[in-house]
C-alpha atoms as a PDB file:
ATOM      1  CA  UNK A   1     -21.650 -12.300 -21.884  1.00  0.00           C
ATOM      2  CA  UNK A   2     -22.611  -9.717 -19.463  1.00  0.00           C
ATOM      3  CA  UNK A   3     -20.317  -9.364 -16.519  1.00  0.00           C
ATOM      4  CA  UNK A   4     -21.567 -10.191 -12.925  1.00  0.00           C
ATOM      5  CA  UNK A   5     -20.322  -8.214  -9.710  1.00  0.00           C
ATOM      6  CA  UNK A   6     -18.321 -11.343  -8.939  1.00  0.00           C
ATOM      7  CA  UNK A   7     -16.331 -11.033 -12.006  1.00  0.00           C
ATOM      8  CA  UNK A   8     -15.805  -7.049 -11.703  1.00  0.00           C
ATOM      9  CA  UNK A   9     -14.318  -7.873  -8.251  1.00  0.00           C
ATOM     10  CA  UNK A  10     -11.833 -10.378  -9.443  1.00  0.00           C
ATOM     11  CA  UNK A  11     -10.502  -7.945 -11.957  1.00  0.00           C
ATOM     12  CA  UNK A  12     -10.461  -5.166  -9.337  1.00  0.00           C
ATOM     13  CA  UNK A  13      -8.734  -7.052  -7.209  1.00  0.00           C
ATOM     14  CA  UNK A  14      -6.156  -8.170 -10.129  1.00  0.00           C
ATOM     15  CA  UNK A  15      -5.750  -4.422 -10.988  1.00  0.00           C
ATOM     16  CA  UNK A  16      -5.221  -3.494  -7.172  1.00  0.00           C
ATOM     17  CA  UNK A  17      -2.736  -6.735  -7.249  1.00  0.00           C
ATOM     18  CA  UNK A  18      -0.624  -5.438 -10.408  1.00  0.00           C
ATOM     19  CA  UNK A  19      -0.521  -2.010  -9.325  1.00  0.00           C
ATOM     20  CA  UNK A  20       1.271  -3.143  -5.550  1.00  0.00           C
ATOM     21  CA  UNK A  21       3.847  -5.174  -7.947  1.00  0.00           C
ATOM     22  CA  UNK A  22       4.633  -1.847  -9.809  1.00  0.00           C
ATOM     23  CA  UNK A  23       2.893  -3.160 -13.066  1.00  0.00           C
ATOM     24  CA  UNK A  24       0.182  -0.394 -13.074  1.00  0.00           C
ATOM     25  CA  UNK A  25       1.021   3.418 -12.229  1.00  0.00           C
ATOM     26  CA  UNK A  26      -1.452   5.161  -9.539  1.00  0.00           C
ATOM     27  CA  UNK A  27      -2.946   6.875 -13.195  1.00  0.00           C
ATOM     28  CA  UNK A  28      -3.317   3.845 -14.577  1.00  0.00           C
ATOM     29  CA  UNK A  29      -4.258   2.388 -11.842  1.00  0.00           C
ATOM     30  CA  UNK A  30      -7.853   4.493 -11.103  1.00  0.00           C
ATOM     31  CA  UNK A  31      -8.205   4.501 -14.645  1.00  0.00           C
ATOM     32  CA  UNK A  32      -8.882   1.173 -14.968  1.00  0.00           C
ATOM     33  CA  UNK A  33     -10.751   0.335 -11.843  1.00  0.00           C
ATOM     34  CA  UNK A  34     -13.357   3.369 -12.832  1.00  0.00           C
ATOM     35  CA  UNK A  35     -13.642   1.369 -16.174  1.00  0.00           C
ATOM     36  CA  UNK A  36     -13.728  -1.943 -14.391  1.00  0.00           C
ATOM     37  CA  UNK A  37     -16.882  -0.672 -12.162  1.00  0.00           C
ATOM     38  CA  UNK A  38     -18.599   0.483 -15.224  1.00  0.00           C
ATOM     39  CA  UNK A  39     -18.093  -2.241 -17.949  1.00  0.00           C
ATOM     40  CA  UNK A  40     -21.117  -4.387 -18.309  1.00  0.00           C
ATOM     41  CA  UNK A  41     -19.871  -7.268 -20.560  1.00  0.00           C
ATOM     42  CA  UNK A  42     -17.013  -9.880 -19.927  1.00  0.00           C
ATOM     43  CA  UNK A  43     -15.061  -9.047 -22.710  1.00  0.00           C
ATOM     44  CA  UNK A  44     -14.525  -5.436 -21.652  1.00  0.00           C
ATOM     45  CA  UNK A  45     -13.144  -6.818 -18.203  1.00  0.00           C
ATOM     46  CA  UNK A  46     -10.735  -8.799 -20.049  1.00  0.00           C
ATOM     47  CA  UNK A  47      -9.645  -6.016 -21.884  1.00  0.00           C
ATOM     48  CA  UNK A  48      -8.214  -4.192 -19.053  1.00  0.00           C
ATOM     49  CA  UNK A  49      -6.037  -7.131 -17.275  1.00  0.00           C
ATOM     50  CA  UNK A  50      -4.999  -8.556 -21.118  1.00  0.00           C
ATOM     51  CA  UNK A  51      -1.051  -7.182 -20.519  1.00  0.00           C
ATOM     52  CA  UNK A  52      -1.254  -8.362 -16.558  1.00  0.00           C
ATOM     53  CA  UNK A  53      -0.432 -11.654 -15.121  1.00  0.00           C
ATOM     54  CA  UNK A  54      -3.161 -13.712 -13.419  1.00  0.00           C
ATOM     55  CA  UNK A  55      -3.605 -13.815 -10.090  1.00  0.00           C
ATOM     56  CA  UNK A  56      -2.253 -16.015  -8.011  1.00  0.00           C
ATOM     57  CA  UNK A  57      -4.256 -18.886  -5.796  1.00  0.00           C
ATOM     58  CA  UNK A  58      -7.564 -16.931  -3.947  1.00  0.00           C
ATOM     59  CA  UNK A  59      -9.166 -17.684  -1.347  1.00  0.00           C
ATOM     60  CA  UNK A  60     -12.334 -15.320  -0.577  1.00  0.00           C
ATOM     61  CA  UNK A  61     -11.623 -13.312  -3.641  1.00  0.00           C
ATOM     62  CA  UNK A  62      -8.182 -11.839  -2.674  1.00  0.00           C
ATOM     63  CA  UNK A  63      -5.194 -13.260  -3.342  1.00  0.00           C
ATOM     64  CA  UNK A  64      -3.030 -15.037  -0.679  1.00  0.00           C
ATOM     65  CA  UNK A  65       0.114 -16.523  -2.243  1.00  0.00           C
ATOM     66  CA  UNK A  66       3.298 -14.707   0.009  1.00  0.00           C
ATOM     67  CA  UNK A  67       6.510 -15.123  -0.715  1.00  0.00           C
ATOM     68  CA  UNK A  68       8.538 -15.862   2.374  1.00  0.00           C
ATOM     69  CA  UNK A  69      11.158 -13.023   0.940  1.00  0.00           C
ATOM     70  CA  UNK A  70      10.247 -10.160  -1.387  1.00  0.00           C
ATOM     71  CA  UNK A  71      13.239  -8.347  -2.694  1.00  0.00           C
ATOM     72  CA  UNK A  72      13.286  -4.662  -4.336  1.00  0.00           C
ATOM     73  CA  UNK A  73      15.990  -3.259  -5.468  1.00  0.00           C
ATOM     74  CA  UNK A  74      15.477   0.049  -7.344  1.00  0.00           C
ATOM     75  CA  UNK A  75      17.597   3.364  -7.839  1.00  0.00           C
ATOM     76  CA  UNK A  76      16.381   6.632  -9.589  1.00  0.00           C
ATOM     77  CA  UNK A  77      12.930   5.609 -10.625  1.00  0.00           C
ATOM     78  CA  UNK A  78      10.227   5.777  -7.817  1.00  0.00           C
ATOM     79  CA  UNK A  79       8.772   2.228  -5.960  1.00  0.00           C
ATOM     80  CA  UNK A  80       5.224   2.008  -4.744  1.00  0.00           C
ATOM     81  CA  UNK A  81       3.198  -0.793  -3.203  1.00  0.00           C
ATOM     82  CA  UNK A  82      -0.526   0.550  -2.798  1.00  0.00           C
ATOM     83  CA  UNK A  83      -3.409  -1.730  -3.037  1.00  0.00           C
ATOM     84  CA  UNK A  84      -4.006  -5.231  -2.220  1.00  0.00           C
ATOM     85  CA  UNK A  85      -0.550  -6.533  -2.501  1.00  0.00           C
ATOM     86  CA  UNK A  86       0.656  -9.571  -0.386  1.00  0.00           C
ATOM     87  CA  UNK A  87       2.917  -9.219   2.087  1.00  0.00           C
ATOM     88  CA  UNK A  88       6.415 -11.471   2.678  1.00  0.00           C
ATOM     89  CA  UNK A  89       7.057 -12.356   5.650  1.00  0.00           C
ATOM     90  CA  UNK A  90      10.103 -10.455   5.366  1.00  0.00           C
ATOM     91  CA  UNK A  91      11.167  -7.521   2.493  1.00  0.00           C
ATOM     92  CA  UNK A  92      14.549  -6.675   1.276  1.00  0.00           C
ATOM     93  CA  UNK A  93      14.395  -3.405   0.145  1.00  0.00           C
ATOM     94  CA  UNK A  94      17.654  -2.010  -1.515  1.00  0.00           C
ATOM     95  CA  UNK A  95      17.174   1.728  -2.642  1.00  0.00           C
ATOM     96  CA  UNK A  96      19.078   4.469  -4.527  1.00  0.00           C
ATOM     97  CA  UNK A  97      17.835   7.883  -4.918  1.00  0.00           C
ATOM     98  CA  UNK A  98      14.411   7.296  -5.708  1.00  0.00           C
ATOM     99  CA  UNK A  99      11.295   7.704  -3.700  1.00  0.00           C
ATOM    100  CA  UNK A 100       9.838   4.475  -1.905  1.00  0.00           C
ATOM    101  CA  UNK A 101       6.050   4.401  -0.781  1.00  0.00           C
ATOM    102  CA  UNK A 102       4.970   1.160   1.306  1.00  0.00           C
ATOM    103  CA  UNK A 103       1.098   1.520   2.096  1.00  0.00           C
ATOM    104  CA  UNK A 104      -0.269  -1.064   4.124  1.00  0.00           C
ATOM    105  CA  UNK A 105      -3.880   0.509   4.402  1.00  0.00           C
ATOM    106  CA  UNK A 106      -5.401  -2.332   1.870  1.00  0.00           C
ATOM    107  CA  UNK A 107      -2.158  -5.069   2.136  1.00  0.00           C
ATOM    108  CA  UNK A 108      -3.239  -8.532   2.556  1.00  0.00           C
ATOM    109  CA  UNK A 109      -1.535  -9.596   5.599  1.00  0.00           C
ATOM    110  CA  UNK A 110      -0.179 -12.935   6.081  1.00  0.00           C
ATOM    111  CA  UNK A 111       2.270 -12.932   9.106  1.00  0.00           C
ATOM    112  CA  UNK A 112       1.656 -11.060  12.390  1.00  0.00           C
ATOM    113  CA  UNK A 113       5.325  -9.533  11.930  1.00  0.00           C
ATOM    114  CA  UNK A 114       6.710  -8.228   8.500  1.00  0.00           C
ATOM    115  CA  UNK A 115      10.962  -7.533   8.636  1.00  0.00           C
ATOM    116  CA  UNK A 116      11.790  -5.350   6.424  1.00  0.00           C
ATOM    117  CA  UNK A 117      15.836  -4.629   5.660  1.00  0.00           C
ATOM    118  CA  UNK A 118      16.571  -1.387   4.909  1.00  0.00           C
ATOM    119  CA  UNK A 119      19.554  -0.795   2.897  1.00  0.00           C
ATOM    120  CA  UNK A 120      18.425   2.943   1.255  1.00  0.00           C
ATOM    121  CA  UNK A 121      20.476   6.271  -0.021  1.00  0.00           C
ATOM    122  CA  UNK A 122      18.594   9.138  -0.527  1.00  0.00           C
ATOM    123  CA  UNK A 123      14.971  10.786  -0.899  1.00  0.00           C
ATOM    124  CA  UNK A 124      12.340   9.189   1.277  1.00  0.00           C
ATOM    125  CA  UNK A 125      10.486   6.350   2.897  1.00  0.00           C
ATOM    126  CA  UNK A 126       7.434   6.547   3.326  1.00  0.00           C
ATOM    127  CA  UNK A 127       5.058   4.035   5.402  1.00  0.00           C
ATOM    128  CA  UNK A 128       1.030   4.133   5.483  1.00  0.00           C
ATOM    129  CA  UNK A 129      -0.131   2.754   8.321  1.00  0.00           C
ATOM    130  CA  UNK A 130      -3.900   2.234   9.220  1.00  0.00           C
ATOM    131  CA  UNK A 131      -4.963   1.845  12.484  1.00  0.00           C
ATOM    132  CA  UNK A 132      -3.774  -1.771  13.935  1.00  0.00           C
ATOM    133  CA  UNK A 133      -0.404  -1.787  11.897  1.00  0.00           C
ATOM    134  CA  UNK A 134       2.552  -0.669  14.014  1.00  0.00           C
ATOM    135  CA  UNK A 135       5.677   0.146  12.576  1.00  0.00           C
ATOM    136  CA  UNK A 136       8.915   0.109  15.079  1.00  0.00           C
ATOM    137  CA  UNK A 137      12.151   2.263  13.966  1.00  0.00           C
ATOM    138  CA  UNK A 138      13.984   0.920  16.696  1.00  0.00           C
ATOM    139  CA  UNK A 139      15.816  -1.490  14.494  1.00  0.00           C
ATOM    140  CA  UNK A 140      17.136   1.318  11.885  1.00  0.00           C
ATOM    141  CA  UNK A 141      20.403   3.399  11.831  1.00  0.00           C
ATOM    142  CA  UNK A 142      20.258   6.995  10.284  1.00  0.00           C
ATOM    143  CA  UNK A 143      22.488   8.337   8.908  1.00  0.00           C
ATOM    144  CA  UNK A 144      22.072  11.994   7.685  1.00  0.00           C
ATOM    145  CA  UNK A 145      18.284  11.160   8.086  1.00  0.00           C
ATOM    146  CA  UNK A 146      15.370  12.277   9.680  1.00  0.00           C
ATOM    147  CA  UNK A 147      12.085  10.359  11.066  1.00  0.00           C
ATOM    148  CA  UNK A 148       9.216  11.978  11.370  1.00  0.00           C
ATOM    149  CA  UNK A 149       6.584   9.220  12.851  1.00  0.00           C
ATOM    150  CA  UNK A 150       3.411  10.150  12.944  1.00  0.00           C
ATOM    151  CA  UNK A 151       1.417   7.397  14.647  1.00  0.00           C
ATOM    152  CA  UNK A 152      -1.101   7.560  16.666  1.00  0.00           C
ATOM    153  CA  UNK A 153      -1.820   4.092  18.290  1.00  0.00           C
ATOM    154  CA  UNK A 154      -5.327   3.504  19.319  1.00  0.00           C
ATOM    155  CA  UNK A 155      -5.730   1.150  22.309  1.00  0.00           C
ATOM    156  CA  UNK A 156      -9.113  -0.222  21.138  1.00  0.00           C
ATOM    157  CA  UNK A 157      -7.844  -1.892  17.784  1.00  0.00           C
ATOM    158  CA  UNK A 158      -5.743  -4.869  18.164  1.00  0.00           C
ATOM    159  CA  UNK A 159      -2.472  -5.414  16.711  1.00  0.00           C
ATOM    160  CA  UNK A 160      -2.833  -6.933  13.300  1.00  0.00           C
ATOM    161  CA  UNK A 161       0.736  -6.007  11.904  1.00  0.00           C
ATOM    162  CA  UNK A 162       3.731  -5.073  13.481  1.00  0.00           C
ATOM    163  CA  UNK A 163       6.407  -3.862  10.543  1.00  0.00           C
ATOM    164  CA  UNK A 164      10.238  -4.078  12.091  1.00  0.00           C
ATOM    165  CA  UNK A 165      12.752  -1.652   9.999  1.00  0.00           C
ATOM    166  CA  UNK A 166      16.222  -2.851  10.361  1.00  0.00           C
ATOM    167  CA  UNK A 167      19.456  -1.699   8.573  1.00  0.00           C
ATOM    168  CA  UNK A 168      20.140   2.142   7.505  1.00  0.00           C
ATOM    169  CA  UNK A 169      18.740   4.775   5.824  1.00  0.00           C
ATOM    170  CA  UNK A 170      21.116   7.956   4.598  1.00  0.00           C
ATOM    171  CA  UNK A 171      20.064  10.969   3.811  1.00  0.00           C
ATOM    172  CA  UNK A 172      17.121  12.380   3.079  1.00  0.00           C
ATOM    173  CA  UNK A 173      13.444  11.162   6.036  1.00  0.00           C
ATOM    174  CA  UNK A 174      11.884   7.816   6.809  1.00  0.00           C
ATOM    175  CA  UNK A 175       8.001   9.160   7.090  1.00  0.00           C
ATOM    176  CA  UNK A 176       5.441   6.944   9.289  1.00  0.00           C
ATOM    177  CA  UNK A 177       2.155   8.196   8.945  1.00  0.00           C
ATOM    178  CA  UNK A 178      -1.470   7.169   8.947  1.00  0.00           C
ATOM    179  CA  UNK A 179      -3.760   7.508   5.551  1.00  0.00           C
ATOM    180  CA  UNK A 180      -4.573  10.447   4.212  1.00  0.00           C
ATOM    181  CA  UNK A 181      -8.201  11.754   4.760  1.00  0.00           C
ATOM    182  CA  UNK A 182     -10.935  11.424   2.046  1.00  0.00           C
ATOM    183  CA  UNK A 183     -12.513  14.729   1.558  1.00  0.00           C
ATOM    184  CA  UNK A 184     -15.964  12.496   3.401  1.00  0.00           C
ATOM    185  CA  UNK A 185     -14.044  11.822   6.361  1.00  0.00           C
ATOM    186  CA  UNK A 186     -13.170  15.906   6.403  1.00  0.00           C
ATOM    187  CA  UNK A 187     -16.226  17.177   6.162  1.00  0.00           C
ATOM    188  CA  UNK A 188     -17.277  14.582   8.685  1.00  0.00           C
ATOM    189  CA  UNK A 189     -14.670  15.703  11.001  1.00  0.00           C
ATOM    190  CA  UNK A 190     -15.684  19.376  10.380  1.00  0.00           C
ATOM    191  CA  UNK A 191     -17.814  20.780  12.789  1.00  0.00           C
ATOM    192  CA  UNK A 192     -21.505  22.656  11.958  1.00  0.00           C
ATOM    193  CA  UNK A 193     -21.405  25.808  11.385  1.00  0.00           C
ATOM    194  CA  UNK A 194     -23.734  28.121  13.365  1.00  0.00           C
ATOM    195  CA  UNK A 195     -26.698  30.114  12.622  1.00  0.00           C
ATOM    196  CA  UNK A 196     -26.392  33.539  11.433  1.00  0.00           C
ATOM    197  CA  UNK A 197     -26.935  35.840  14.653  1.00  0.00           C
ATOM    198  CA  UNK A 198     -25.164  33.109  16.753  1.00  0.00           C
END
């Protein structure tokens, strides 16, 4: 059966789901969507989610299930949450060693406040943060750690998401920033060059 762009959505949005659990690596990840975008038939959808649990309950074609707590507890081996994952309303995240990404950019947000308890030794935290997500540091001890924050507020955009970090981080940096630029939005940015003899 050929596939409709309804049902290349819902398996986009599955693959975007899986990779924020940790099921799919970034690799995997784009490798999969670019095939998702181009397959034509149903079966070649299916393919790609077979070793992936279903979503959960959607409404609008993302999913909104959120678990009141979401708990992580990781050492050595890197933790990312990129995509369209859900958000808790609060996240335990217990760290050791290994590198911990939390992008909200895409994050399907359920709560006006997300606590997250920070209980992390070593290497860094990083925190995407798109314009109407505010992350506040107040709330974490450092201890042989550095924060860099790199936020940049913008009065126009309403808050959507304010992300609390409580608890303590030692050694190595927590890192707010915003996302990174597509090469579009560069050359955008860039200004015109001029005319020879200008």
């Amino acid at each position: 059966m050929r596939a409709s762009h309804a049902d290349r959505d819902r398996v986009v949005d599955q693959l975007s789901g899986a990779a924020g659990e940790g099921r799919l690596t970034a690799d995997e990840l784009d490798q999969r969507l670019e095939a998702a975008l181009s397959a034509r038939t149903v079966g070649e959808l299916a393919e790609l989610t077979a070793d992936l649990p279903p979503l959960p309950v959607l409404a609008g074609g993302i999913a909104t299930e959120a678990k009141d707590v979401l708990r992580i507890e990781q050492s050595f081996s890197p933790v990312e949450r990129v995509g369209r994952w859900v958000l808790p309303r609060r996240l335990e995240l217990c760290a050791q060693w290994c590198e911990v990404t939390l992008d909200f950019t895409q994050a399907v947000i359920t709560h006006d406040t997300l606590q997250i308890d920070v209980n992390m030794q070593g290497k860094n935290l990083t925190l995407v943060a798109a314009p109407g997500i505010v992350v506040d540091t107040d709330g974490l001890s450092l201890a042989f750690a550095k924060l860099k924050d790199h936020q940049a507020p913008d009065p126009d955009v309403p808050i959507a998401l304010r992300v609390e970090l409580v608890g303590t981080k030692a050694f190595g940096r927590v890192i707010v920033r915003q996302p990174r630029r597509t090469a579009a939005r560069w050359l955008l940015r860039k200004p015109a060059s001029l005319p020879a003899g200008h």
